[in-house]
PDB file of N, CA and C in Angstrom:
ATOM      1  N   UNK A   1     112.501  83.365  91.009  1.00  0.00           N
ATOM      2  CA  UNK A   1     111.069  83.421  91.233  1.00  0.00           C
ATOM      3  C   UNK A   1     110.602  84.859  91.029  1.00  0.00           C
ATOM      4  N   UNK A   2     109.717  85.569  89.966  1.00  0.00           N
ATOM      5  CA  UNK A   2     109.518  86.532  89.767  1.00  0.00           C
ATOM      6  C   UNK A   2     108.014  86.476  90.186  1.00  0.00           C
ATOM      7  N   UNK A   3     107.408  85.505  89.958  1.00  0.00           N
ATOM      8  CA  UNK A   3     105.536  85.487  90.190  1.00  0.00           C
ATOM      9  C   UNK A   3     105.274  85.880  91.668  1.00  0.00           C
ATOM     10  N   UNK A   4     104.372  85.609  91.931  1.00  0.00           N
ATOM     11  CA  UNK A   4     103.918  85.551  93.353  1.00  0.00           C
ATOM     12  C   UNK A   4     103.583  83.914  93.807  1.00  0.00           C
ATOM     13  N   UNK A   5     103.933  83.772  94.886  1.00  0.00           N
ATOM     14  CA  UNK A   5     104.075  82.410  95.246  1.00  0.00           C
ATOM     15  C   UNK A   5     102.357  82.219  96.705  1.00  0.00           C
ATOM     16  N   UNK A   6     101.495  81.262  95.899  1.00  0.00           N
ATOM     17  CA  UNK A   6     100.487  81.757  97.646  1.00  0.00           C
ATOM     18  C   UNK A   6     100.663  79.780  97.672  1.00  0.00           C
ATOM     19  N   UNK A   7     100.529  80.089  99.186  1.00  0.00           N
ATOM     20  CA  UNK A   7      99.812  78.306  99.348  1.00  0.00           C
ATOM     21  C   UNK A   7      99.423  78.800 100.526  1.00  0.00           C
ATOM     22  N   UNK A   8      98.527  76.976 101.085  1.00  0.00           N
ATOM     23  CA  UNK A   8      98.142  77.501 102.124  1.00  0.00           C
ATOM     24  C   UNK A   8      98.298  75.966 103.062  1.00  0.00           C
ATOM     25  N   UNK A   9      98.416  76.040 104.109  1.00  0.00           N
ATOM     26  CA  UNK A   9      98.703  75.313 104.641  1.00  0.00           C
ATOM     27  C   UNK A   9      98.176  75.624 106.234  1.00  0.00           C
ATOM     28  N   UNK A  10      97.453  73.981 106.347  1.00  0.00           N
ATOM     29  CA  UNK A  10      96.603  74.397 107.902  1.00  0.00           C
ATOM     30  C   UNK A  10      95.866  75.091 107.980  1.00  0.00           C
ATOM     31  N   UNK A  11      95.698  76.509 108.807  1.00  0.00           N
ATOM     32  CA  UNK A  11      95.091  77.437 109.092  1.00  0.00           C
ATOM     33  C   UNK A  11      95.484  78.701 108.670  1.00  0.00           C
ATOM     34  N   UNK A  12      96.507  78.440 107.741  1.00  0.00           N
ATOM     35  CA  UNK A  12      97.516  79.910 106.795  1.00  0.00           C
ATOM     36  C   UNK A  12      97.493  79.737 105.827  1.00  0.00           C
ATOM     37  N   UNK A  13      97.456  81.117 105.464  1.00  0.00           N
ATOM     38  CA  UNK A  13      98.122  81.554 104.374  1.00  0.00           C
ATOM     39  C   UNK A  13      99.330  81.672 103.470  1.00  0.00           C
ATOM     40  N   UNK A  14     100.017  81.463 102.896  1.00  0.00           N
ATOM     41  CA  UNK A  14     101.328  82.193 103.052  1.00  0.00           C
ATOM     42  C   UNK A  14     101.620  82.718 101.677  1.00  0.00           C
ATOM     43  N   UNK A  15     101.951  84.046 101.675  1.00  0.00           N
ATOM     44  CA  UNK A  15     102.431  84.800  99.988  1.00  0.00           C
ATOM     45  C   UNK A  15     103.966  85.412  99.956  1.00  0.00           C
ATOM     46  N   UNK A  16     104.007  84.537  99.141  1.00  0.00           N
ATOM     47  CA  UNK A  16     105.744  84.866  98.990  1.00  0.00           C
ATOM     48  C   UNK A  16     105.863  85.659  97.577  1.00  0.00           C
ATOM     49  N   UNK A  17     106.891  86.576  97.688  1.00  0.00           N
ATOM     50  CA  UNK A  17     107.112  87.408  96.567  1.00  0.00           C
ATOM     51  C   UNK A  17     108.503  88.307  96.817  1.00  0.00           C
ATOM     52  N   UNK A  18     109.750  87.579  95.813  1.00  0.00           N
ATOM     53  CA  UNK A  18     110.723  87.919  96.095  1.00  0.00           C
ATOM     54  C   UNK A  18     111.352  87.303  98.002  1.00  0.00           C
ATOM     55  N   UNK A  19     111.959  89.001  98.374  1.00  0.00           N
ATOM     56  CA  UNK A  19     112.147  88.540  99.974  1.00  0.00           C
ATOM     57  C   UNK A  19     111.532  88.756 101.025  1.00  0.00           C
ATOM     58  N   UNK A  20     109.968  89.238 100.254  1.00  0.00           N
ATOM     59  CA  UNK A  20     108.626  89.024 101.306  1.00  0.00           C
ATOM     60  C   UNK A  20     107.743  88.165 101.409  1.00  0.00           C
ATOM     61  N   UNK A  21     107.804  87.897 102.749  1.00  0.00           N
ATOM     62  CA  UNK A  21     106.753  87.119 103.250  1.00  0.00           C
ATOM     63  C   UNK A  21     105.106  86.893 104.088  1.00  0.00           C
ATOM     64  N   UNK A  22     104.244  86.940 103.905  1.00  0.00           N
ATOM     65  CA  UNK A  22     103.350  87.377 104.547  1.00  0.00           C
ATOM     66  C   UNK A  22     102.359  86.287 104.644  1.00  0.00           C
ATOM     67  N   UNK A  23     101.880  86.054 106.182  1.00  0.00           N
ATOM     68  CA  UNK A  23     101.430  84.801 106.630  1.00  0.00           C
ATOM     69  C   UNK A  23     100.034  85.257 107.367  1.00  0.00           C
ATOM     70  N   UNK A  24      98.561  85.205 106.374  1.00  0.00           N
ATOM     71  CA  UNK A  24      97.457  85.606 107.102  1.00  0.00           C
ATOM     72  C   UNK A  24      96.690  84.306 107.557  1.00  0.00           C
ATOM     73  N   UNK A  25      95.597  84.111 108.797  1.00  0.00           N
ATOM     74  CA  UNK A  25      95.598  83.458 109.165  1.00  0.00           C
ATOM     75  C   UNK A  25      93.901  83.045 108.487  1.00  0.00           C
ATOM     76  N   UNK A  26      93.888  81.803 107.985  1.00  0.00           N
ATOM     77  CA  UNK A  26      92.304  81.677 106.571  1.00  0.00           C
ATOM     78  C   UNK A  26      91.583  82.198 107.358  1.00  0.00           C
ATOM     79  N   UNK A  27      91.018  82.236 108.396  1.00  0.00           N
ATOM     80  CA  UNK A  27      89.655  82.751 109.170  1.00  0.00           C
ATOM     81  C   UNK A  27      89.929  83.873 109.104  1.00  0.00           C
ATOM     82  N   UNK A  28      90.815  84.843 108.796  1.00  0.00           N
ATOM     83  CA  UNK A  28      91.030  86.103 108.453  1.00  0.00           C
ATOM     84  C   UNK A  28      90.416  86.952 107.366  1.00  0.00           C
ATOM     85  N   UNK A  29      90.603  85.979 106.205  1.00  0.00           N
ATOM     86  CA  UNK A  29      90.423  86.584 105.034  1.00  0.00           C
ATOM     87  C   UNK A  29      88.685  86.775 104.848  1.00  0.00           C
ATOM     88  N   UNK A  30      87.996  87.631 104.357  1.00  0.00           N
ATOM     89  CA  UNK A  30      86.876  88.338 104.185  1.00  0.00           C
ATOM     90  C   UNK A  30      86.026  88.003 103.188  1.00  0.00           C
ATOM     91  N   UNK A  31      87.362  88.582 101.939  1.00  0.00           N
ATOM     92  CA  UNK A  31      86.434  88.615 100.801  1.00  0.00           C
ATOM     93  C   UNK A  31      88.185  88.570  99.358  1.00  0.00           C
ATOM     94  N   UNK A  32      87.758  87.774  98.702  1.00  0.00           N
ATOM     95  CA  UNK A  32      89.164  87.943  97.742  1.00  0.00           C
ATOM     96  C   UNK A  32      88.308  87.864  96.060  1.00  0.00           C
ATOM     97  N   UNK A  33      88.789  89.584  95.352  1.00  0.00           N
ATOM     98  CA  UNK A  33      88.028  90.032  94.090  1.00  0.00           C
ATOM     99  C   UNK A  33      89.023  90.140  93.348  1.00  0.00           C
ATOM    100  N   UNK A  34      88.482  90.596  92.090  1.00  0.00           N
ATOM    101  CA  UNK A  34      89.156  91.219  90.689  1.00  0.00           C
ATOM    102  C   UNK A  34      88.904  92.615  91.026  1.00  0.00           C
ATOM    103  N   UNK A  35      90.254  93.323  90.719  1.00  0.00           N
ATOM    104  CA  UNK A  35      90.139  95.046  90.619  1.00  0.00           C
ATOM    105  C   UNK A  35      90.452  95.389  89.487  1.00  0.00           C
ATOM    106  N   UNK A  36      89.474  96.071  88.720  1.00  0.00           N
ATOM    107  CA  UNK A  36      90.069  96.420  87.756  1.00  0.00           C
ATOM    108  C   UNK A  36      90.966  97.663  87.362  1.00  0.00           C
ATOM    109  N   UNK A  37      90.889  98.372  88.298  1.00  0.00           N
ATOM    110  CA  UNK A  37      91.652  99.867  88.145  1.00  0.00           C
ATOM    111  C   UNK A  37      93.094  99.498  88.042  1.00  0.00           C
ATOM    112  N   UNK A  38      94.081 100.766  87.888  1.00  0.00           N
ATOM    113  CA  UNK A  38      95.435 100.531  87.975  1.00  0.00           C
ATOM    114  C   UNK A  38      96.126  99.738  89.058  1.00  0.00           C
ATOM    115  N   UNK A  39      96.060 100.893  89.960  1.00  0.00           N
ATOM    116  CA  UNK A  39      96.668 100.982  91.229  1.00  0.00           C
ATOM    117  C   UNK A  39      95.503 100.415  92.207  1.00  0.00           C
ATOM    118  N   UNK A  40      94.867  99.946  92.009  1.00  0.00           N
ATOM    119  CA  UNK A  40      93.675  99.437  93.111  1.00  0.00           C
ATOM    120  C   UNK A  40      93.088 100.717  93.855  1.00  0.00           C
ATOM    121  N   UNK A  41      91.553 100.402  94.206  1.00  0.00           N
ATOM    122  CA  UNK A  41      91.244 101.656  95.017  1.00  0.00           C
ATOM    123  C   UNK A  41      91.381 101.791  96.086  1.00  0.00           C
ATOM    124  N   UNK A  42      91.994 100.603  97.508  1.00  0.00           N
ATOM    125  CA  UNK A  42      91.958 101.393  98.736  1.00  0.00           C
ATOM    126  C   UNK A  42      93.694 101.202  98.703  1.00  0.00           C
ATOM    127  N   UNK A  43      93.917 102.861  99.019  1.00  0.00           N
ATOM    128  CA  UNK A  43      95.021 103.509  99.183  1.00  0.00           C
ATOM    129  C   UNK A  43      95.874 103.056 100.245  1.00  0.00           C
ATOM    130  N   UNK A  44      95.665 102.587 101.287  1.00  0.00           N
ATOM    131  CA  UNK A  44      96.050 102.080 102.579  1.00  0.00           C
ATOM    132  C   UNK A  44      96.412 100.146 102.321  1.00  0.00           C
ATOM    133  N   UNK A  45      96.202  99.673 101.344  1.00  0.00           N
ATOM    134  CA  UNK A  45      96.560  98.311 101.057  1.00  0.00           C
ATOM    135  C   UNK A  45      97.632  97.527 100.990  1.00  0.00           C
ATOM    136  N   UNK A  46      98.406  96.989 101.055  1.00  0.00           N
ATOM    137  CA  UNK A  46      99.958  96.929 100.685  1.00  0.00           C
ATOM    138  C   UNK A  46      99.601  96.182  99.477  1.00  0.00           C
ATOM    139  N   UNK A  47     100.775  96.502  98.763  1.00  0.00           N
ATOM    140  CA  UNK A  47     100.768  95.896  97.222  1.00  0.00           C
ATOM    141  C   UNK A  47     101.674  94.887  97.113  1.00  0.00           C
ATOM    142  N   UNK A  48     101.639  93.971  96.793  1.00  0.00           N
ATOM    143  CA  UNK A  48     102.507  92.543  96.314  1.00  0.00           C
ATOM    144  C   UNK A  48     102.661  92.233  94.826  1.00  0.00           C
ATOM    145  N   UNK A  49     103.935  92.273  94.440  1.00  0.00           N
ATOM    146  CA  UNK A  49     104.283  91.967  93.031  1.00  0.00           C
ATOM    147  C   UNK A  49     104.366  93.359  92.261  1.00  0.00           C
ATOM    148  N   UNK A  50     104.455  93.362  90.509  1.00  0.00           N
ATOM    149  CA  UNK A  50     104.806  94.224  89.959  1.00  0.00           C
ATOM    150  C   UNK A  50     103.791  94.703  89.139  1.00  0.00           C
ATOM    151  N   UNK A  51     103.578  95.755  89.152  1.00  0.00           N
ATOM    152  CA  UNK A  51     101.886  96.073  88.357  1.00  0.00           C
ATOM    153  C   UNK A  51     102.135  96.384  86.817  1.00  0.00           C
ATOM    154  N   UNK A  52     103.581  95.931  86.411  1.00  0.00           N
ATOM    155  CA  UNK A  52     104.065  96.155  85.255  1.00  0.00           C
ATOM    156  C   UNK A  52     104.043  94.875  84.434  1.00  0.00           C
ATOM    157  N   UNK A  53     102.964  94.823  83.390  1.00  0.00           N
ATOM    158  CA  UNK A  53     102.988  93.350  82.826  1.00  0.00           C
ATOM    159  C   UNK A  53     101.812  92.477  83.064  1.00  0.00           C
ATOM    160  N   UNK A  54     101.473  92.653  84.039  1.00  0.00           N
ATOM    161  CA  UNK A  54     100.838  91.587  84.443  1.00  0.00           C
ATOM    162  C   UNK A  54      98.792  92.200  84.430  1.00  0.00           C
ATOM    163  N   UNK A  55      98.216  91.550  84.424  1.00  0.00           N
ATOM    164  CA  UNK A  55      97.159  92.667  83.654  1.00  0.00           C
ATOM    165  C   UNK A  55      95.569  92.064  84.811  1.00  0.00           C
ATOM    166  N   UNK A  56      96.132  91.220  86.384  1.00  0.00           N
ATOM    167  CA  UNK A  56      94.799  90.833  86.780  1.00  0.00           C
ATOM    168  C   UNK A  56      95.487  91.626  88.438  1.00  0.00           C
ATOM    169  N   UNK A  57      94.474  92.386  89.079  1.00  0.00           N
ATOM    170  CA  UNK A  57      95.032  92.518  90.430  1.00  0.00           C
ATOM    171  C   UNK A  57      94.062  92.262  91.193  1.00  0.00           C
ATOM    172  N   UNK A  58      94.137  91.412  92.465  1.00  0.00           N
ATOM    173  CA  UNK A  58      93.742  90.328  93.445  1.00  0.00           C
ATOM    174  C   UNK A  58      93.522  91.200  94.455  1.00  0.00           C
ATOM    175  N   UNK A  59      92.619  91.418  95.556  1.00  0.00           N
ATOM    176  CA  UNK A  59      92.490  92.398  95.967  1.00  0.00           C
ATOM    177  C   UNK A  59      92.209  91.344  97.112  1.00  0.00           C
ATOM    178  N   UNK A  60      93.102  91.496  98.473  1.00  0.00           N
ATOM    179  CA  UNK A  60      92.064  90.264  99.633  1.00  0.00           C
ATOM    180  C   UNK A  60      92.088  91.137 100.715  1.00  0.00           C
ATOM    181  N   UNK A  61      91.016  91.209 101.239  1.00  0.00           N
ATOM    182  CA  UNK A  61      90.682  92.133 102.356  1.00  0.00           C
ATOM    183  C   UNK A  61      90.277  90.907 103.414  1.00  0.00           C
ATOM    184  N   UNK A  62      91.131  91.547 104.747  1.00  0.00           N
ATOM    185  CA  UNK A  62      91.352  90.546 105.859  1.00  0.00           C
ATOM    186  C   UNK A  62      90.429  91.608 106.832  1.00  0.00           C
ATOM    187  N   UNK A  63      90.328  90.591 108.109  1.00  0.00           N
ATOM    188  CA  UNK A  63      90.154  91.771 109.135  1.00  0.00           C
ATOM    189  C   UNK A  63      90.453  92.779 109.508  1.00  0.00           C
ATOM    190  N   UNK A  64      92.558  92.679 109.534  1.00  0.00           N
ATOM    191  CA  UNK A  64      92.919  93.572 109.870  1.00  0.00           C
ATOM    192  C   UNK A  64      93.822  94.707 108.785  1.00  0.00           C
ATOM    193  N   UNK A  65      93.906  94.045 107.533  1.00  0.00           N
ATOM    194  CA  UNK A  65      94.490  94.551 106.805  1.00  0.00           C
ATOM    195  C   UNK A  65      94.099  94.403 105.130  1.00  0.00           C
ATOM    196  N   UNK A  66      94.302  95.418 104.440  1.00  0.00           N
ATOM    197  CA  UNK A  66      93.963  94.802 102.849  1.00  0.00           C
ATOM    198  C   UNK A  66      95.461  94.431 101.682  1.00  0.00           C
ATOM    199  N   UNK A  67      95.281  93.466 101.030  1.00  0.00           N
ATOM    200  CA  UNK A  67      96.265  93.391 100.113  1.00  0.00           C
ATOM    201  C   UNK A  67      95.996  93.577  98.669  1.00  0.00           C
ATOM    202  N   UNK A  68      96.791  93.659  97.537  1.00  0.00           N
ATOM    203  CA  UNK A  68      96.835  93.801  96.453  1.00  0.00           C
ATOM    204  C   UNK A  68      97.772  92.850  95.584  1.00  0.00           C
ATOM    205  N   UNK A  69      97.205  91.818  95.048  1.00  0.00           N
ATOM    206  CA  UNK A  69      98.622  91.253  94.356  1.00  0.00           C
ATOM    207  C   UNK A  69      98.315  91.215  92.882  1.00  0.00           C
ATOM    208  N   UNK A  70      99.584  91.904  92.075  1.00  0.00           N
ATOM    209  CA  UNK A  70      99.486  91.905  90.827  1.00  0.00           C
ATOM    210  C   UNK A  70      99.821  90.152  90.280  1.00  0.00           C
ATOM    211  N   UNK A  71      99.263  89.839  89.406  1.00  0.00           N
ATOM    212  CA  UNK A  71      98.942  88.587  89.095  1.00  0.00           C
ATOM    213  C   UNK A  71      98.876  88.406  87.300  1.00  0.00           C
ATOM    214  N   UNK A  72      99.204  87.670  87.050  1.00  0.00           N
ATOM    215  CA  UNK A  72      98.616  87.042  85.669  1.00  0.00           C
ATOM    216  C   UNK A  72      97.436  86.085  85.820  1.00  0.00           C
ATOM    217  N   UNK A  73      97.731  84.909  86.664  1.00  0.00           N
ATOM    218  CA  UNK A  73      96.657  84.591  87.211  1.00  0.00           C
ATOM    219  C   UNK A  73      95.668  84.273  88.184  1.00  0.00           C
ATOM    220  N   UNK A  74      94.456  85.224  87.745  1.00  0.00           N
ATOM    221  CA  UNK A  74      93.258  85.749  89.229  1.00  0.00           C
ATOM    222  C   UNK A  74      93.095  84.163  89.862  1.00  0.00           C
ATOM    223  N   UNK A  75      92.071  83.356  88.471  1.00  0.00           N
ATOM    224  CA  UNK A  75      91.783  81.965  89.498  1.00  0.00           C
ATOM    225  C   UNK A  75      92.506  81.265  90.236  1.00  0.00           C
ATOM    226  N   UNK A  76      94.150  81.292  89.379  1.00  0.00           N
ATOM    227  CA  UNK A  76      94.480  80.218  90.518  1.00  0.00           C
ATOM    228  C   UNK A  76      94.977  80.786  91.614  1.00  0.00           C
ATOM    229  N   UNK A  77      95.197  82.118  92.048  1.00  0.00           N
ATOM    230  CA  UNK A  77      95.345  82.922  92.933  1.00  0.00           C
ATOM    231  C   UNK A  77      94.314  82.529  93.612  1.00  0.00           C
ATOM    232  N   UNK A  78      93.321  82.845  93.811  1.00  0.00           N
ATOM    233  CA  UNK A  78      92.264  82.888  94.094  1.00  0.00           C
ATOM    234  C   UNK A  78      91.969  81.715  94.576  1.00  0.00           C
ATOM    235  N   UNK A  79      91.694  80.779  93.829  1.00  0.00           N
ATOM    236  CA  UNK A  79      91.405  78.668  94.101  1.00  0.00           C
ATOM    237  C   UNK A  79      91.992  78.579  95.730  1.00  0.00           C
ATOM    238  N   UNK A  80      93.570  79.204  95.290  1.00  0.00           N
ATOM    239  CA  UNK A  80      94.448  78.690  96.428  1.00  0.00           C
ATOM    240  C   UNK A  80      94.369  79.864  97.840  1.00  0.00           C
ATOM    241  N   UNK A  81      93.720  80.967  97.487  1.00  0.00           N
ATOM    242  CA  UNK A  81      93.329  81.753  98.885  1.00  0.00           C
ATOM    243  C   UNK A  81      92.279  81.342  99.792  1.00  0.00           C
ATOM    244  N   UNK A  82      91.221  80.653  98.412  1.00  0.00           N
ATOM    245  CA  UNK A  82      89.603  80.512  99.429  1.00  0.00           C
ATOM    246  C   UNK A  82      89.315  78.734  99.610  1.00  0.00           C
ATOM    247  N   UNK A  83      90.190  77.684  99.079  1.00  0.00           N
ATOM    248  CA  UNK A  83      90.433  76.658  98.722  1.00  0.00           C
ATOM    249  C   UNK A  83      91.004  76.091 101.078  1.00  0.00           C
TER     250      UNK A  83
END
């Protein structure tokens, strides 16, 4: 499994990538965009996946935390965050 893996189930989230796991809870999530910069602009974000190759980055800002996932693809990333 090299992609990023999201589903969601119940009242979660869940993004798998490699041997991380990260489980936000949907009433959490804020706002989920397209970034177009490299490295994304907030510095404090954790990054998910490989920013090598892949040419869409997912940006989901929660209450308590922001993420970054490098992606090939935004929508269905996306479908399955706000879905």
């Amino acid at each position: 499994m090299l992609g990023i893996d999201v589903k969601k189930s119940g009242e979660k989230v869940t993004i798998q990538w490699l041997l991380s796991k990260i489980e936000i809870p949907s009433a959490d999530i804020a706002e989920v965009y397209l970034d177009d910069t490299y490295a994304g602009q907030d510095r404090d974000a954790i990054r998910i996946g490989t920013p090598y190759g892949t040419t869409d980055r997912v940006v989901v800002k929660t209450k308590h935390q922001n993420y970054i996932l490098y992606t090939t693809n935004y929508e269905a990333v996306r479908s399955k965050l706000l879905s």
